[in-house]
Protein backbone atom coordinates (compact mmCIF):
# COMPACT_ATOMS: atom_id res chain seq x y z
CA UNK A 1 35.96 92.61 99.40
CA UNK A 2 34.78 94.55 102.24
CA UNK A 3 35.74 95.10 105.71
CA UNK A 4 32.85 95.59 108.46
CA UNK A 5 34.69 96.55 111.65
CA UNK A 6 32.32 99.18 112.48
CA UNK A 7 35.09 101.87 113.70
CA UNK A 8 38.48 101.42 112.95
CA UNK A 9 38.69 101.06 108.45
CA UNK A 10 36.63 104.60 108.82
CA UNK A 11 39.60 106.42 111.05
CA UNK A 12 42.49 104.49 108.68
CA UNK A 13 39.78 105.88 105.87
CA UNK A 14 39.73 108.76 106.61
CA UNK A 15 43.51 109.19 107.66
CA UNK A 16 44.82 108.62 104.69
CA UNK A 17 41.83 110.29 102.47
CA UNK A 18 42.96 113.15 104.54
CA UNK A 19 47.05 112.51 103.97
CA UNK A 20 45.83 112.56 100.18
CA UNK A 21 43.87 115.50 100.36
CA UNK A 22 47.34 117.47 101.51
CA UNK A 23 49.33 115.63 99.60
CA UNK A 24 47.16 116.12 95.98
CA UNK A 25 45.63 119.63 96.91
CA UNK A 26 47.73 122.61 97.15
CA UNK A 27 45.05 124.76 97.23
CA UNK A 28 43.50 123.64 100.37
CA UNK A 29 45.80 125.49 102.57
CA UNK A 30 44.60 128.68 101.52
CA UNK A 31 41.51 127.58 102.83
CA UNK A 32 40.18 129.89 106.11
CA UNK A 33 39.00 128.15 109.25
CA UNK A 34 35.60 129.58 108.67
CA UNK A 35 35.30 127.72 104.95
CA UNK A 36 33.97 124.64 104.50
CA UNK A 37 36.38 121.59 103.36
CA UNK A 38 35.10 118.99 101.04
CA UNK A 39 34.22 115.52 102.00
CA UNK A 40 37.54 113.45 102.16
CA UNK A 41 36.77 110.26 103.97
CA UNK A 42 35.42 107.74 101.74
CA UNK A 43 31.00 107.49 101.87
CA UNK A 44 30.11 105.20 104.59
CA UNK A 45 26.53 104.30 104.77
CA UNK A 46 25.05 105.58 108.82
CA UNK A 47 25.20 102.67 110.73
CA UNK A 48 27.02 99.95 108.78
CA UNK A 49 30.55 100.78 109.02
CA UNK A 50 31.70 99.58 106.32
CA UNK A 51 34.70 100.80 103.63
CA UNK A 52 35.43 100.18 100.24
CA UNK A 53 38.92 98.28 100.26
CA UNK A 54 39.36 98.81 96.62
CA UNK A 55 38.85 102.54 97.14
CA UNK A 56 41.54 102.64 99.33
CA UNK A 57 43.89 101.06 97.38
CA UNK A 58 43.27 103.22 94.24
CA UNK A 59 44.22 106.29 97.05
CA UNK A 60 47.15 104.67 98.57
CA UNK A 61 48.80 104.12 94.87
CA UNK A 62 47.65 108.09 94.34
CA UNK A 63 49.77 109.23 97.66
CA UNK A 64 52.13 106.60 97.14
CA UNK A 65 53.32 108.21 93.82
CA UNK A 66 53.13 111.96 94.75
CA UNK A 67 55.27 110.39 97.79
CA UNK A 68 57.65 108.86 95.67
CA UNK A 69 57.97 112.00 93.70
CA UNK A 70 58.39 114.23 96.38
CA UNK A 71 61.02 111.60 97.69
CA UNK A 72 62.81 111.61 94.37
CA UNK A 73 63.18 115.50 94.27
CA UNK A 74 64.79 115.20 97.49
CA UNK A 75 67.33 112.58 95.91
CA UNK A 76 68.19 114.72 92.84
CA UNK A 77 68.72 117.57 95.34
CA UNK A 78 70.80 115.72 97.34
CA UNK A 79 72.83 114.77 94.36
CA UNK A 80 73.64 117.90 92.92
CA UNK A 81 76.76 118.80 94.59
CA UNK A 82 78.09 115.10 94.10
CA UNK A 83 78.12 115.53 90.18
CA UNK A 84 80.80 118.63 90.49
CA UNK A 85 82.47 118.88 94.09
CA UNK A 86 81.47 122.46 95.71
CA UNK A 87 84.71 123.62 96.78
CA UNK A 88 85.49 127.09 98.53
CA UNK A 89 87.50 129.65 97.00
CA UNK A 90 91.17 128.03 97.46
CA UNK A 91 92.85 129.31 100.72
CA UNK A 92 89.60 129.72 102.71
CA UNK A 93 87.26 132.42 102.65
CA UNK A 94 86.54 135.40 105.67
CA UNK A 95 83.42 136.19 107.22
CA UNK A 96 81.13 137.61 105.01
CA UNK A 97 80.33 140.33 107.66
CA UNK A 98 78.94 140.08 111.51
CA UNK A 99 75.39 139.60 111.77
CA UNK A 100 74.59 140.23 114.93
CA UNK A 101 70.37 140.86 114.84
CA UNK A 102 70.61 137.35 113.35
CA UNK A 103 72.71 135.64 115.69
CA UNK A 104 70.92 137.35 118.80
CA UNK A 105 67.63 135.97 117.72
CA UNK A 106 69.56 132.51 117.32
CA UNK A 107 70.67 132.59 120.42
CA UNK A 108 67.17 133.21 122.08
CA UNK A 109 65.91 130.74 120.08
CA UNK A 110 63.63 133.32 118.50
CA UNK A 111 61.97 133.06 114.66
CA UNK A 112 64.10 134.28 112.29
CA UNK A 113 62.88 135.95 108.87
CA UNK A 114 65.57 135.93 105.96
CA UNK A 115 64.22 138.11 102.72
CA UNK A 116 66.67 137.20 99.47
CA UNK A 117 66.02 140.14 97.38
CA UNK A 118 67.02 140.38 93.90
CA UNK A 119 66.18 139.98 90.11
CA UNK A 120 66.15 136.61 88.31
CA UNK A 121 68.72 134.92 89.87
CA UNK A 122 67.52 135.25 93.30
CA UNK A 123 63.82 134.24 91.72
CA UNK A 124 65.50 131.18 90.02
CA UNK A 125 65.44 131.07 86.50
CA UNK A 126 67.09 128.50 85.27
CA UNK A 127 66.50 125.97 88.00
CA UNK A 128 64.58 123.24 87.30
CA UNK A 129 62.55 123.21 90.67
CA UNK A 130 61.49 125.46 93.07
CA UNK A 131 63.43 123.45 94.99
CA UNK A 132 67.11 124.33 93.39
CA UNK A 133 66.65 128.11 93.73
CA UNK A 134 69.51 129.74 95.62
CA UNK A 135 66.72 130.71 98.46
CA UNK A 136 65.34 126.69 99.34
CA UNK A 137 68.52 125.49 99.27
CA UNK A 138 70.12 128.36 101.65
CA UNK A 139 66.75 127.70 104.07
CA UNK A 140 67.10 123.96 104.02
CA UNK A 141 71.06 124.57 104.61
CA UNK A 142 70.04 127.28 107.77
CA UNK A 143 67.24 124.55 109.29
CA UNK A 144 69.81 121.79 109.44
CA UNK A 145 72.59 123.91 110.71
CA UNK A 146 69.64 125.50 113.25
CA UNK A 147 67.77 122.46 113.79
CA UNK A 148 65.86 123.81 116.80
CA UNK A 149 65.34 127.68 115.50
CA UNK A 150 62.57 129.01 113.52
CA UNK A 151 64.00 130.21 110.06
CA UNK A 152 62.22 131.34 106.81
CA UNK A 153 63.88 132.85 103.79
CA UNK A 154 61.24 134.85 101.34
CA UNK A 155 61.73 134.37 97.78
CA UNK A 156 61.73 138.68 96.59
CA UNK A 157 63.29 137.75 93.66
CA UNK A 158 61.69 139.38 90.38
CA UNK A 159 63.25 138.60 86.84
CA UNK A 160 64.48 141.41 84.53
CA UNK A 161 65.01 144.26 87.48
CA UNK A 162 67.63 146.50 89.24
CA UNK A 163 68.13 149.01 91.57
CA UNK A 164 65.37 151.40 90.24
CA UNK A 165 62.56 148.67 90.21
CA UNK A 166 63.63 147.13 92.95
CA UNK A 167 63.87 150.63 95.24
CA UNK A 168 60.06 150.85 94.08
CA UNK A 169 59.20 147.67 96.16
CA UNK A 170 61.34 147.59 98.83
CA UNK A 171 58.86 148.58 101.33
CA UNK A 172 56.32 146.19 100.04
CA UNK A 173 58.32 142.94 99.38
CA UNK A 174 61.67 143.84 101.87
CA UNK A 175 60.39 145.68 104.88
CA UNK A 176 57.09 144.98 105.74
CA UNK A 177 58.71 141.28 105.98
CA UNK A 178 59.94 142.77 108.91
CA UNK A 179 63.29 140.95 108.15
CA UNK A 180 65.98 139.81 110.49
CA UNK A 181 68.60 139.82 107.10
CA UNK A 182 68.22 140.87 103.48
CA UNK A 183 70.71 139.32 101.33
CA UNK A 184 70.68 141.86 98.32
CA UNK A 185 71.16 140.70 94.47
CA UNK A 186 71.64 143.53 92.38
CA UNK A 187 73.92 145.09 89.39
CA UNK A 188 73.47 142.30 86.63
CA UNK A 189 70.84 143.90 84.73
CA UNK A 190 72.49 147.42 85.35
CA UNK A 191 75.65 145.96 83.55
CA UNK A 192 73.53 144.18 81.28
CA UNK A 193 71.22 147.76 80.18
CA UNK A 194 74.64 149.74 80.08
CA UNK A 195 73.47 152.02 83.00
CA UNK A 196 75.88 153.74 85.25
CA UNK A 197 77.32 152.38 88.05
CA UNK A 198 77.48 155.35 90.08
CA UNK A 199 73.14 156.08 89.84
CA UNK A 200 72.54 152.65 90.65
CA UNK A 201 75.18 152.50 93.86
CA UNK A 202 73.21 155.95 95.13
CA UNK A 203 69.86 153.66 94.58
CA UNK A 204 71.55 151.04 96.40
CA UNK A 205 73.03 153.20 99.38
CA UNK A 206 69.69 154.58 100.08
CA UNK A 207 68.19 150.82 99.92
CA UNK A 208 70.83 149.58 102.16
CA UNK A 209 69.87 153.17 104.97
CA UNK A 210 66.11 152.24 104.68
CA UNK A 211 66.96 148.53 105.23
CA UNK A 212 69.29 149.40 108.41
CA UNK A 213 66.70 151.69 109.74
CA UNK A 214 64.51 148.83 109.90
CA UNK A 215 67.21 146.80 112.22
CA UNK A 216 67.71 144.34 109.61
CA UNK A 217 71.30 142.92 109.00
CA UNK A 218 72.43 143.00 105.30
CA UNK A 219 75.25 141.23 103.16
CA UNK A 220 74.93 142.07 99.16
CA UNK A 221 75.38 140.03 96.38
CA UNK A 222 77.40 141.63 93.28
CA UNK A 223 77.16 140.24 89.65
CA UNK A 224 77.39 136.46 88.22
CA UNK A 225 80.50 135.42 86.77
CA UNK A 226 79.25 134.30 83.60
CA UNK A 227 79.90 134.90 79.20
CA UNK A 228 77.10 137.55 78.98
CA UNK A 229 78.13 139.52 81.44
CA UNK A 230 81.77 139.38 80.92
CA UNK A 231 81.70 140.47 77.31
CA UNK A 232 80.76 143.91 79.36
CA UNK A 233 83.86 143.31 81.20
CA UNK A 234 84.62 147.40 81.95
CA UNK A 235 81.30 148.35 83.11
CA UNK A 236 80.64 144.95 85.27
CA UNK A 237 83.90 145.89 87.09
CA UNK A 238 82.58 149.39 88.01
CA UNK A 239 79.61 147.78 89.46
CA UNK A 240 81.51 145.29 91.29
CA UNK A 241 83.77 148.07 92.57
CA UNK A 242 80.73 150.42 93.41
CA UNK A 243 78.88 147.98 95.53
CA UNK A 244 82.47 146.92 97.87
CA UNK A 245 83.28 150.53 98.35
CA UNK A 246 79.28 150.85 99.72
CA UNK A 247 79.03 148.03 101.39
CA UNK A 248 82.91 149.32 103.52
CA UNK A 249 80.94 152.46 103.69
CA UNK A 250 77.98 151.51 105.32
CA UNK A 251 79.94 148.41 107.33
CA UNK A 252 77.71 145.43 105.90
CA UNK A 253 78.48 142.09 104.63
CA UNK A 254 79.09 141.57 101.05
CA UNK A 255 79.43 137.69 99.15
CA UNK A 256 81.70 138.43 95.88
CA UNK A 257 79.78 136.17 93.59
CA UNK A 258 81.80 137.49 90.31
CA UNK A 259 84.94 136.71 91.90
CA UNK A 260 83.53 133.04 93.54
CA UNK A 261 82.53 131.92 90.35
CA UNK A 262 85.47 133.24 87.87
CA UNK A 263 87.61 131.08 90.49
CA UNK A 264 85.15 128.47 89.70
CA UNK A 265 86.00 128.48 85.94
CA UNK A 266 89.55 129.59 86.13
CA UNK A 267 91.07 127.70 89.29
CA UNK A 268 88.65 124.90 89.82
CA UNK A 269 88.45 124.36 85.77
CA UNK A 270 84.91 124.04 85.99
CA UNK A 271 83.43 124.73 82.47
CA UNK A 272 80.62 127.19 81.34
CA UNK A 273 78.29 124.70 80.97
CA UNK A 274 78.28 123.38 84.87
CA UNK A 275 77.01 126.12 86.16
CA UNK A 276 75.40 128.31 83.72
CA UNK A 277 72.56 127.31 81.15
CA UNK A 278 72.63 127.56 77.96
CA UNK A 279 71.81 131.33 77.64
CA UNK A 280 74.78 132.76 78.95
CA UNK A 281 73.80 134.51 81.92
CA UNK A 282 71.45 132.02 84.59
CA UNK A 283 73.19 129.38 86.74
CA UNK A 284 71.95 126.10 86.62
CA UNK A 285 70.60 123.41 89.64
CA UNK A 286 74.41 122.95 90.38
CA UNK A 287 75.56 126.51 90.29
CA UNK A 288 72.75 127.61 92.74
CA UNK A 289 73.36 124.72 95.03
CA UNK A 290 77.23 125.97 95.55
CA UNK A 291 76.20 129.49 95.68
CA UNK A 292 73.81 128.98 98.44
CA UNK A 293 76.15 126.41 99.86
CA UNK A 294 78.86 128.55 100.16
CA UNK A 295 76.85 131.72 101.22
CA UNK A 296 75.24 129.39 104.15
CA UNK A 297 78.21 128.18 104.97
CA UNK A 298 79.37 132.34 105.53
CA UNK A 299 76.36 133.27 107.25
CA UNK A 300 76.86 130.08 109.83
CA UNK A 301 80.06 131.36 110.35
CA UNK A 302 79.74 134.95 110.71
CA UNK A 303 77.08 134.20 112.93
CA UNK A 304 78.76 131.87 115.05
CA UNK A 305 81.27 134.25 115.55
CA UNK A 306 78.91 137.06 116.73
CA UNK A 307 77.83 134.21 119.57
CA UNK A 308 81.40 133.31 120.55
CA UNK A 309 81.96 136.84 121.23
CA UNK A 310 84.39 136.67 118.68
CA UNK A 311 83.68 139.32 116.24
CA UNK A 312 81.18 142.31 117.22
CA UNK A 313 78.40 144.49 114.47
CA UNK A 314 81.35 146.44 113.58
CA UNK A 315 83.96 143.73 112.31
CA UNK A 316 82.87 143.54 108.23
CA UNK A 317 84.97 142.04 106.06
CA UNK A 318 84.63 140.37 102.89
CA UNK A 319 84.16 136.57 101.88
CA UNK A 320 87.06 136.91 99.78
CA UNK A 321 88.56 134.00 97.66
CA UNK A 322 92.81 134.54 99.09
């Protein structure tokens, strides 16, 4: 069958050969102004006008299926807090520590830049999508929150490192993001390599200077709760003491996510195997969706209360399960 409206089946061609294009080709948005693009419309002989139904219906099934899929990762994400309730710590929690750079740019309904630096659990092994790191689901958390601001959280999360590797990119990955907040993972792989807490909290506290120098607001991120790195339990509660005495020191925000999730398995009953795969160490789809979920939900409120006029750049306190 063919169609021989001279003008409109070539723009609904085209369209959707374009939509499909998008949809099918990653890769084409790396693509410079000054590069060609390939062909997308379907080949319409000059002068006739004419389209190639059939051809259009093999694309439409094409998009329609990468729609569906990206529809159905939506779903599952979605879904992931339903299958275990994401409860905060029992009695409430405080503010995780004013952020006032962050909630002035709110407020003028300027772009905000969020870098979540860290090893592999801000990079998101484990997770089963790009889409269940700890990073998307904090931005998608911050957009609905903000619907009308500008906000982009960077993935600097690189697998296997700690303060020493991660002090040798900070400029590179941290601030030439010219960051509004860095939310700092670190310790884990410290515990995990035996080293001592007191070198890595120097590495840290010079980190955290640079990263204030830079204007940027800051709330850290100590250890994971999990079996791995509580058969270490001595050393992992040096590090977990090291990084709350800098980040009193140096007045920024800290989210305790040792003590968040050992309420998850000891008050909330929530077994191992919820929220950590099966190595031991890496949270799963559902323990990075109540991580972020909870950390969002301390950042909206800390920042909040900077707007009210209800806590000021020096009020830091700790999101602290009571």
């Amino acid at each position: 069958m063919r169609v021989s409206d001279p003008l409109k089946p070539v723009a609904v061609a085209a369209f959707l050969a374009t939509a499909l294009l998008l949809i099918s080709s990653p890769a084409s948005f790396a693509q410079t102004p000054s590069e060609p693009v390939a062909e997308a419309a379907p080949t319409v002989t000059p002068g006739e006008g004419e389209v190639d139904v059939s051809t259009l219906d093999r694309k439409k099934t094409v998009a329609g299926a990468a729609l569906d899929k990206i529809k159905d990762v939506a779903k599952q994400a979605g879904d992931i807090l339903g299958r275990v309730p994401c409860l905060p710590p029992k009695g409430g929690a405080k503010s995780i520590g004013a952020l006032p750079r962050v909630a002035r740019k709110l407020a003028d309904r300027r772009p905000v830049v969020i870098v979540a630096f860290g090893s592999s659990s801000t990079q998101g092994y484990g997770s089963t999508s790009p889409a269940f790191t700890y990073p998307n689901r904090l931005a998608a958390q911050l957009r609905r929150h903000y619907p009308t601001s500008d906000i982009t959280v960077v993935n600097s999360g690189k697998g296997g490192e700690d303060a020493p590797e991660m002090m040798r990119r900070l400029k590179s990955t941290v601030l030439d993001a010219q960051p509004d907040l860095v939310i700092w993972q670190v310790g884990t792989n410290a515990i995990l390599r035996n080293l001592d807490p007191a070198d890595t909290g120097k590495l840290v506290d010079d980190g955290i200077k640079a990263i204030q120098s830079a204007g940027a607001d800051i709330v850290l991120v100590d250890p994971q709760y999990v079996p791995r790195v509580n058969e270490r339990g001595e050393n992992a509660g040096k590090m977990i003491k090291a990084l709350g005495r800098l980040a009193e020191l140096r007045r920024v925000g800290i989210f305790p996510r040792f003590e968040v999730m050992k309420e998850w398995h000891e008050q909330q009953a929530i077994p191992f195997d919820k929220f950590v795969i099966a190595d031991g160490l890496h949270m799963n789809d559902w323990g990075y969706a109540c991580f972020a979920q909870l950390l969002g939900d301390g950042i909206i409120r800390s920042v909040d209360q900077v707007r009210l006029g209800t806590a000021g750049p020096s009020d830091v306190t700790a999101f602290r399960p009571m």
